[in-house]
C-alpha atoms as a PDB file:
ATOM      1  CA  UNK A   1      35.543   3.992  23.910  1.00  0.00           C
ATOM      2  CA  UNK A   2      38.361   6.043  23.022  1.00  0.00           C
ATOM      3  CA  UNK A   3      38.402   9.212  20.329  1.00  0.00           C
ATOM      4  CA  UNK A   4      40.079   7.264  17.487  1.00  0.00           C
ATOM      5  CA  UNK A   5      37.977   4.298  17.753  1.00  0.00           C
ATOM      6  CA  UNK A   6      34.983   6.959  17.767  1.00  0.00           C
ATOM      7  CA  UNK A   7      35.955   8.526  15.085  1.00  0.00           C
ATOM      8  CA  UNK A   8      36.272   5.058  12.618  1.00  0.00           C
ATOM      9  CA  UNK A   9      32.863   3.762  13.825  1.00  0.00           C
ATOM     10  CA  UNK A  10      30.789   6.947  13.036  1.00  0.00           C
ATOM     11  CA  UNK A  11      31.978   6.957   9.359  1.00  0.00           C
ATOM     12  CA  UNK A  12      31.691   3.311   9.257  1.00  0.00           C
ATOM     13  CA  UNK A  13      27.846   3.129  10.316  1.00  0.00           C
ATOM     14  CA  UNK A  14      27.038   6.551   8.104  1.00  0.00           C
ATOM     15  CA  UNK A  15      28.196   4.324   5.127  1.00  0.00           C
ATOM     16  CA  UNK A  16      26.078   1.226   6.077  1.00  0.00           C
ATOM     17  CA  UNK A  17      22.787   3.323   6.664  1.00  0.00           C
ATOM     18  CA  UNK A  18      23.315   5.838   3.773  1.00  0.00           C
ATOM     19  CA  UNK A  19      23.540   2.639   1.084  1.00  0.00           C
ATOM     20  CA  UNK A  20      20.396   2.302  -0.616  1.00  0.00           C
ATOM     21  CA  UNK A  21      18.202  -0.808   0.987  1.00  0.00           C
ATOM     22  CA  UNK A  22      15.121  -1.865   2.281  1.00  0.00           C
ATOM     23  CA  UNK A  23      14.025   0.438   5.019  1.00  0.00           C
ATOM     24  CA  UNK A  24      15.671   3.836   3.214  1.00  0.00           C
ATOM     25  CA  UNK A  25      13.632   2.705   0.300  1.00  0.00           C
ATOM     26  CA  UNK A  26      10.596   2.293   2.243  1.00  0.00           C
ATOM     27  CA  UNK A  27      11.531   5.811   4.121  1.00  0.00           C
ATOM     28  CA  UNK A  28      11.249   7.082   1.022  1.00  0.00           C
ATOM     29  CA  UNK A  29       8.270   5.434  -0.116  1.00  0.00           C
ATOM     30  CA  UNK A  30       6.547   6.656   2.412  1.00  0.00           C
ATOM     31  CA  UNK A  31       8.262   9.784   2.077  1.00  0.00           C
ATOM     32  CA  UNK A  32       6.086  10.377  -1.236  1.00  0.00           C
ATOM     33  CA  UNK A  33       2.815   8.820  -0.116  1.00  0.00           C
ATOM     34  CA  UNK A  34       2.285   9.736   3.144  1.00  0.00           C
ATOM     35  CA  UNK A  35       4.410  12.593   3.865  1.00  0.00           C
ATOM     36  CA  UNK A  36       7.963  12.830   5.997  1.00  0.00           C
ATOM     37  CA  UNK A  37       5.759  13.992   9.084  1.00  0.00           C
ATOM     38  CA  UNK A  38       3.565  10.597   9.261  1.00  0.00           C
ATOM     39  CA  UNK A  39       6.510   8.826   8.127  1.00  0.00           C
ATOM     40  CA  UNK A  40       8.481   9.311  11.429  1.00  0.00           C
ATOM     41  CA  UNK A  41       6.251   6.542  12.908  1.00  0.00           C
ATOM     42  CA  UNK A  42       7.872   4.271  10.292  1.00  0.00           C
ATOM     43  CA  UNK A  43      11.196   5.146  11.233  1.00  0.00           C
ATOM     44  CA  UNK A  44      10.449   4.693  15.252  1.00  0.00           C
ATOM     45  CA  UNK A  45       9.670   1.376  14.710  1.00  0.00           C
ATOM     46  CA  UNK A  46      12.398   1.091  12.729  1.00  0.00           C
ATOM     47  CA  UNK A  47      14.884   2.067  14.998  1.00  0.00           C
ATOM     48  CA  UNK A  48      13.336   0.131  17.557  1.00  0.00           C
ATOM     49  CA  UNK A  49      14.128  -2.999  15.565  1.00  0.00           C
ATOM     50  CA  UNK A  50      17.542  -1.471  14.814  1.00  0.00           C
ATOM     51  CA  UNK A  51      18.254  -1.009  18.422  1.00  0.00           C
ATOM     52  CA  UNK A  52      17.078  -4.575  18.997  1.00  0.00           C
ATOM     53  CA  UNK A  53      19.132  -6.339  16.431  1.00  0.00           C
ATOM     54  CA  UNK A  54      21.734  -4.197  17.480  1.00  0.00           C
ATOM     55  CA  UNK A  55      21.804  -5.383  21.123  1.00  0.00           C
ATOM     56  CA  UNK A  56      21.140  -8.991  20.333  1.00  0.00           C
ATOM     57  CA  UNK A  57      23.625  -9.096  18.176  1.00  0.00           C
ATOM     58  CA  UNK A  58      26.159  -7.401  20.490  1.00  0.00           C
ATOM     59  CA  UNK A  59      25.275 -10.165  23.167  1.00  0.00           C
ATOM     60  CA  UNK A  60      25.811 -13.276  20.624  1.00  0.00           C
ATOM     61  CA  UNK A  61      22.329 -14.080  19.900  1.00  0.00           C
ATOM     62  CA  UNK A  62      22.453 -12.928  16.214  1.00  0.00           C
ATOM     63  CA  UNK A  63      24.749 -15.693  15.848  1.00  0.00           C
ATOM     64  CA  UNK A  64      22.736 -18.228  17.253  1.00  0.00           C
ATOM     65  CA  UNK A  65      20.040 -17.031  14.985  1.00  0.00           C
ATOM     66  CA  UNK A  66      21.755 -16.832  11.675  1.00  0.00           C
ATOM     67  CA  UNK A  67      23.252 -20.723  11.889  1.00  0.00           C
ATOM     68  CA  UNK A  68      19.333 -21.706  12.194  1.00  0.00           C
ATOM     69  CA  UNK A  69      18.050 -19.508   9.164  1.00  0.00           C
ATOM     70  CA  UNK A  70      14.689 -21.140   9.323  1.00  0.00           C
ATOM     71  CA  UNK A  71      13.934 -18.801  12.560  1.00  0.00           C
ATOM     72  CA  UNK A  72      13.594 -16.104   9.966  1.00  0.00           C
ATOM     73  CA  UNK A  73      11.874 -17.344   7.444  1.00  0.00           C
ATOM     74  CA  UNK A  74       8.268 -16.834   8.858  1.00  0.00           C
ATOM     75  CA  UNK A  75       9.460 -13.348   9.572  1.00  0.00           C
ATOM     76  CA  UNK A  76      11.073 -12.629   6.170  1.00  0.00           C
ATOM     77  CA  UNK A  77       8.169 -13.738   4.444  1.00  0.00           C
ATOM     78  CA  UNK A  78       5.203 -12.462   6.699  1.00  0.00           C
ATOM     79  CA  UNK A  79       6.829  -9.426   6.089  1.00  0.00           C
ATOM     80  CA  UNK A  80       7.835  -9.332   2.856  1.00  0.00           C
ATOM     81  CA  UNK A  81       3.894 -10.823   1.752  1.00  0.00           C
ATOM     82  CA  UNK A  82       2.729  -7.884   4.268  1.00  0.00           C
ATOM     83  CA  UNK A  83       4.563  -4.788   2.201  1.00  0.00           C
ATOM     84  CA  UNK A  84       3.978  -6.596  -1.242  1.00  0.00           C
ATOM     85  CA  UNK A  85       0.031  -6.412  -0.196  1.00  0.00           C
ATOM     86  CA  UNK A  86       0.597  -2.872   0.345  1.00  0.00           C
ATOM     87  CA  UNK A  87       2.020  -2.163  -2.465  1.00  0.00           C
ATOM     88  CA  UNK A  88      -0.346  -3.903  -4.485  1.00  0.00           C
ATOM     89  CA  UNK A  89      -2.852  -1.584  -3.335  1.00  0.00           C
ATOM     90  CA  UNK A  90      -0.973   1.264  -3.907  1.00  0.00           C
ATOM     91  CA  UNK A  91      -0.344   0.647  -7.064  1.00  0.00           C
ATOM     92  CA  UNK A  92      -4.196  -0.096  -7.606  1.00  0.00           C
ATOM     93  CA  UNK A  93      -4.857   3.889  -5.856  1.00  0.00           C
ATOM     94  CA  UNK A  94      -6.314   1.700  -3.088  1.00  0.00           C
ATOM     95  CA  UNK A  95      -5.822   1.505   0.777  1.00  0.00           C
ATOM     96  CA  UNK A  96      -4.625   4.084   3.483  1.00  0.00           C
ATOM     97  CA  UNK A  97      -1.007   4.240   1.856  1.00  0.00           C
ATOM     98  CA  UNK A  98      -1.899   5.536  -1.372  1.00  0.00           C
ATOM     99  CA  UNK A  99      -2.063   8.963  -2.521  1.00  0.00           C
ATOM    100  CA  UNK A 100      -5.739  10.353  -3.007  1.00  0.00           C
ATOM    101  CA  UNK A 101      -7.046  12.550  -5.682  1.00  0.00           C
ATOM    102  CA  UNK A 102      -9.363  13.905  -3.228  1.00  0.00           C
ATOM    103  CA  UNK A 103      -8.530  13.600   0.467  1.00  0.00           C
ATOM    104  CA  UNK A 104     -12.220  13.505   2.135  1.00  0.00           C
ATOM    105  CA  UNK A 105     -12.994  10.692   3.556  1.00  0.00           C
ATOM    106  CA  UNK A 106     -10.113   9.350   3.239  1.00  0.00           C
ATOM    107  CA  UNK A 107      -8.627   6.949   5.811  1.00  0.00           C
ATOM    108  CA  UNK A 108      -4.712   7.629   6.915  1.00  0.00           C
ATOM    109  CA  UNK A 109      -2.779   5.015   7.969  1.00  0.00           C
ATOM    110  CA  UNK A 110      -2.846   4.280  11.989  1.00  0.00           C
ATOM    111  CA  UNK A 111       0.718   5.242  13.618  1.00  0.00           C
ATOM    112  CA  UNK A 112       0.574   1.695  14.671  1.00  0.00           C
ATOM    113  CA  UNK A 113       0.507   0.184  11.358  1.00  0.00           C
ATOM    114  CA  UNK A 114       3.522   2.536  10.126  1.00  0.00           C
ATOM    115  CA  UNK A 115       5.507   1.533  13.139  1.00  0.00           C
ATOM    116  CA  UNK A 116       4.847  -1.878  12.245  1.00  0.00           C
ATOM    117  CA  UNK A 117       6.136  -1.685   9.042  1.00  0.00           C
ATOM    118  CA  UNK A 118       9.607  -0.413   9.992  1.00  0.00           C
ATOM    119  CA  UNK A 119      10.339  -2.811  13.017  1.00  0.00           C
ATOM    120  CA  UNK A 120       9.316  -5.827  10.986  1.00  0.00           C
ATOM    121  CA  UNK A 121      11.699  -4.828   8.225  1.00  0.00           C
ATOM    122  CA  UNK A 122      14.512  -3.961  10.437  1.00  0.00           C
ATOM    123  CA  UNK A 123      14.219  -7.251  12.384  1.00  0.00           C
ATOM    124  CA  UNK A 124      13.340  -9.678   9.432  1.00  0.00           C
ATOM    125  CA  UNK A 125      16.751  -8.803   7.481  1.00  0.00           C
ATOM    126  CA  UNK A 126      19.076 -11.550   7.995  1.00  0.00           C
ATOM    127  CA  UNK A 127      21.715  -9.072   6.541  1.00  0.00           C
ATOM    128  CA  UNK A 128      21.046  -6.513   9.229  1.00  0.00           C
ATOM    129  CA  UNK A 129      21.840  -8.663  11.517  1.00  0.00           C
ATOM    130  CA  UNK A 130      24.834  -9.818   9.202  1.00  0.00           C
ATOM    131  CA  UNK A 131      26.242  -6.853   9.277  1.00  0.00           C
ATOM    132  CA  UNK A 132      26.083  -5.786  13.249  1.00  0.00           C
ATOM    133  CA  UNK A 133      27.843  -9.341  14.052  1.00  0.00           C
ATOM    134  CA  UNK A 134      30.381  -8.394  11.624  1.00  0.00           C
ATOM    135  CA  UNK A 135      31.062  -4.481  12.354  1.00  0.00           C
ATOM    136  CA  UNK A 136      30.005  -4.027  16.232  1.00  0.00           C
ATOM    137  CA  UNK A 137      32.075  -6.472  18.004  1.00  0.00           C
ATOM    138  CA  UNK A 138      35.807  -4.871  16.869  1.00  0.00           C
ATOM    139  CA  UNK A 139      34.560  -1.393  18.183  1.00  0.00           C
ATOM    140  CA  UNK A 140      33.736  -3.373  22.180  1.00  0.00           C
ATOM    141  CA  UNK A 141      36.270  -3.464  24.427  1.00  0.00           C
ATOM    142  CA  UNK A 142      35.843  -6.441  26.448  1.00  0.00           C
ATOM    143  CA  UNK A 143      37.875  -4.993  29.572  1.00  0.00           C
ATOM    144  CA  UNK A 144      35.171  -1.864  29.840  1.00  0.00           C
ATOM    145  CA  UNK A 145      31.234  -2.297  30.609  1.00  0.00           C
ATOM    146  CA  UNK A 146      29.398  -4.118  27.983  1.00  0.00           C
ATOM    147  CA  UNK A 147      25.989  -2.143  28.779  1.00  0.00           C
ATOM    148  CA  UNK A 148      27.518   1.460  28.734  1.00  0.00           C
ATOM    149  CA  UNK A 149      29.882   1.093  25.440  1.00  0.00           C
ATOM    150  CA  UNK A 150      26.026  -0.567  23.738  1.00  0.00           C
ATOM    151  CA  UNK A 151      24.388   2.219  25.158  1.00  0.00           C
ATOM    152  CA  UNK A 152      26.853   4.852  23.478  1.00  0.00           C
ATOM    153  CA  UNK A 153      26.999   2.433  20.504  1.00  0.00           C
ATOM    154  CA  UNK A 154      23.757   2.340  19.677  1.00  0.00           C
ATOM    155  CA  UNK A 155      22.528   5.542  20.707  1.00  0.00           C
ATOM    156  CA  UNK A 156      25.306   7.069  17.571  1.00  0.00           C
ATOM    157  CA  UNK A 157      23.865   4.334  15.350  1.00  0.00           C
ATOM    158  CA  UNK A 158      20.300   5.409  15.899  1.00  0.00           C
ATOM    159  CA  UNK A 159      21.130   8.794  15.312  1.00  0.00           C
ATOM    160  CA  UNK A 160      23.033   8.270  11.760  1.00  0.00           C
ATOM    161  CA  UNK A 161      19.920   5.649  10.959  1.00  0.00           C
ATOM    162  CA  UNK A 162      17.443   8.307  11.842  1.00  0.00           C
ATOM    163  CA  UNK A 163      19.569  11.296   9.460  1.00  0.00           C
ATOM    164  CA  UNK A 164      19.650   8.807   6.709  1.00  0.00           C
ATOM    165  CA  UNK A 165      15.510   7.837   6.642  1.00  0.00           C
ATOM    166  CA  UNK A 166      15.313  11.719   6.980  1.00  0.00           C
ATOM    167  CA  UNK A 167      17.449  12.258   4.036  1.00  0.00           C
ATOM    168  CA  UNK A 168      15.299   9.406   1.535  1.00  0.00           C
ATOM    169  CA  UNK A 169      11.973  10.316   2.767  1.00  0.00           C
ATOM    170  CA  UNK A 170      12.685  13.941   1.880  1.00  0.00           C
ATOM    171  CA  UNK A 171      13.837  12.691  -1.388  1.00  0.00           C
ATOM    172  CA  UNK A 172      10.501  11.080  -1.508  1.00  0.00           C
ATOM    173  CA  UNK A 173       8.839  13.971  -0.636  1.00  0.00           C
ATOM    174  CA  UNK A 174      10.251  15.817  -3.679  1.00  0.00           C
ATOM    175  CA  UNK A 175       9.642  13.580  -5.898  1.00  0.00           C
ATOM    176  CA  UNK A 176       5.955  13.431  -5.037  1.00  0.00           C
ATOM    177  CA  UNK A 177       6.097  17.790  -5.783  1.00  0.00           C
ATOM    178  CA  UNK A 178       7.462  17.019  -8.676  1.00  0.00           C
ATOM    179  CA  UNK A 179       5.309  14.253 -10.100  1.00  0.00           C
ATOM    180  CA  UNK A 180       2.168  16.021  -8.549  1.00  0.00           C
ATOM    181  CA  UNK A 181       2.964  18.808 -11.557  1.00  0.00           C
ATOM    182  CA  UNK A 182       1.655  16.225 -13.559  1.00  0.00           C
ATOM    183  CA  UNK A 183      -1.537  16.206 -12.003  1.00  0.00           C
ATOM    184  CA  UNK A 184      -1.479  11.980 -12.463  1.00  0.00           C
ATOM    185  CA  UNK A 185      -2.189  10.628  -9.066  1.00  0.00           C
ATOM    186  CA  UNK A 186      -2.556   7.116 -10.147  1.00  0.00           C
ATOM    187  CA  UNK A 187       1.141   6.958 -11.829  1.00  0.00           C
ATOM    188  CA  UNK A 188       2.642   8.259  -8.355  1.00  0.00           C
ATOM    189  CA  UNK A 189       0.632   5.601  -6.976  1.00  0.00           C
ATOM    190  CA  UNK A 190       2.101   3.034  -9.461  1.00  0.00           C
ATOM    191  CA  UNK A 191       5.732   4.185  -8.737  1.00  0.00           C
ATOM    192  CA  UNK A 192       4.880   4.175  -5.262  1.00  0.00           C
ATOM    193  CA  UNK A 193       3.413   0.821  -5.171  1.00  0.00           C
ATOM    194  CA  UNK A 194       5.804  -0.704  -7.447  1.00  0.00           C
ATOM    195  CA  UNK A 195       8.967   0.244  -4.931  1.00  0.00           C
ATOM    196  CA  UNK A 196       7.097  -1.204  -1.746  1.00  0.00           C
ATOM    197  CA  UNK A 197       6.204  -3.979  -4.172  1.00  0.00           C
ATOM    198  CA  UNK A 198       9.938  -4.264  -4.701  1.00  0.00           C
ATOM    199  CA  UNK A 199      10.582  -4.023  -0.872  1.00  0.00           C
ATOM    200  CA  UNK A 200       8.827  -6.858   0.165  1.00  0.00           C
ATOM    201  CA  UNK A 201      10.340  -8.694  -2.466  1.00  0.00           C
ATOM    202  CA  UNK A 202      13.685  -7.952  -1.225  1.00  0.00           C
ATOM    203  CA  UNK A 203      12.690  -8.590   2.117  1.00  0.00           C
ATOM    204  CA  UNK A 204      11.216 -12.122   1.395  1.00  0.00           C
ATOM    205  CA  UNK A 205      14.161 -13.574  -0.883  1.00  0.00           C
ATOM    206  CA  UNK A 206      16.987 -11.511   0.747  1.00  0.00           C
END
């Protein structure tokens, strides 16, 4: 991949992983309510499924996938019933994703569960997928090796994916300082809830 080409893709993907959608606003989500370190096991398993789409779509599969949408639909809605649950409880100052008044005894979130939540959203997005058979095949060159221009590929788009869910779950992170002035737990909770509430959503009807 030569210099020039390099230097169109990076700005391209910063752009597509800096816009405001489902798994920044679940980055910073969790961000607020669980804090950026814990949230790094959210964004693993959300670049897993990033890599994944990535590659399948790179190989043609996405396309086989998105002319038979009914292959997501148990995905987009497990998923999307999955965060809305969450939510719900969050926004009810229940389960191990909200905020407690008084940490002791409280259970955390398993890594598992937070990893999860990322892959599943990054895989269950038909637009994800939309948008990698769209922008990754002009930046291949079919005369070099497919494996090592992914490899390169992906490992850039991982990186700017990674800077991006660092960037919103910081932002998350503030805003839970700032709220936490307050001293109202439950309204973090609500606002919390409300935007994985609104994640799921967007996941399911997407």
């Amino acid at each position: 991949m030569n210099f020039t080409l390099l230097m169109a893709f990076v700005p391209t993907f910063f752009f597509v992983s800096i816009t405001p959608g489902m798994c920044m606003t679940l980055a910073m989500t969790l961000g607020m309510t669980v804090g950026v370190k814990r949230a790094l096991w959210m964004m693993l398993g959300e670049l897993l499924g990033v890599a994944l789409v990535g590659v399948l779509s790179a190989i043609g599969v996405a396309t086989l996938l998105l002319n038979y949408p009914n292959v997501f639909m148990v995905l987009k809605y497990t998923g999307g019933a999955y965060l809305a649950f969450i939510g719900i409880q969050m926004w009810l100052s229940k389960g191990k994703m909200a905020i407690k008044a008084d940490k002791e005894g409280s259970q955390l979130a398993s890594r598992f569960d937070l990893m999860s939540q990322g892959f599943m959203t990054a895989i269950a997005n038909p637009k994800g997928w939309a948008f990698f058979v769209a922008l990754l095949p002009p930046f291949l060159d079919a005369s070099r090796s497919l494996a090592s221009q992914l490899l390169v590929l992906i490992s850039i788009i991982l990186i700017l994916e990674l800077s991006c869910l660092l960037i919103y779950a910081t932002g998350g992170r503030t805003l839970k300082s700032m709220l936490m002035k307050s001293g109202n737990v439950r309204i973090m909770n609500r606002i919390a809830g409300s935007l994985m509430i609104g994640v799921g959503a967007w996941l399911a009807v997407g």
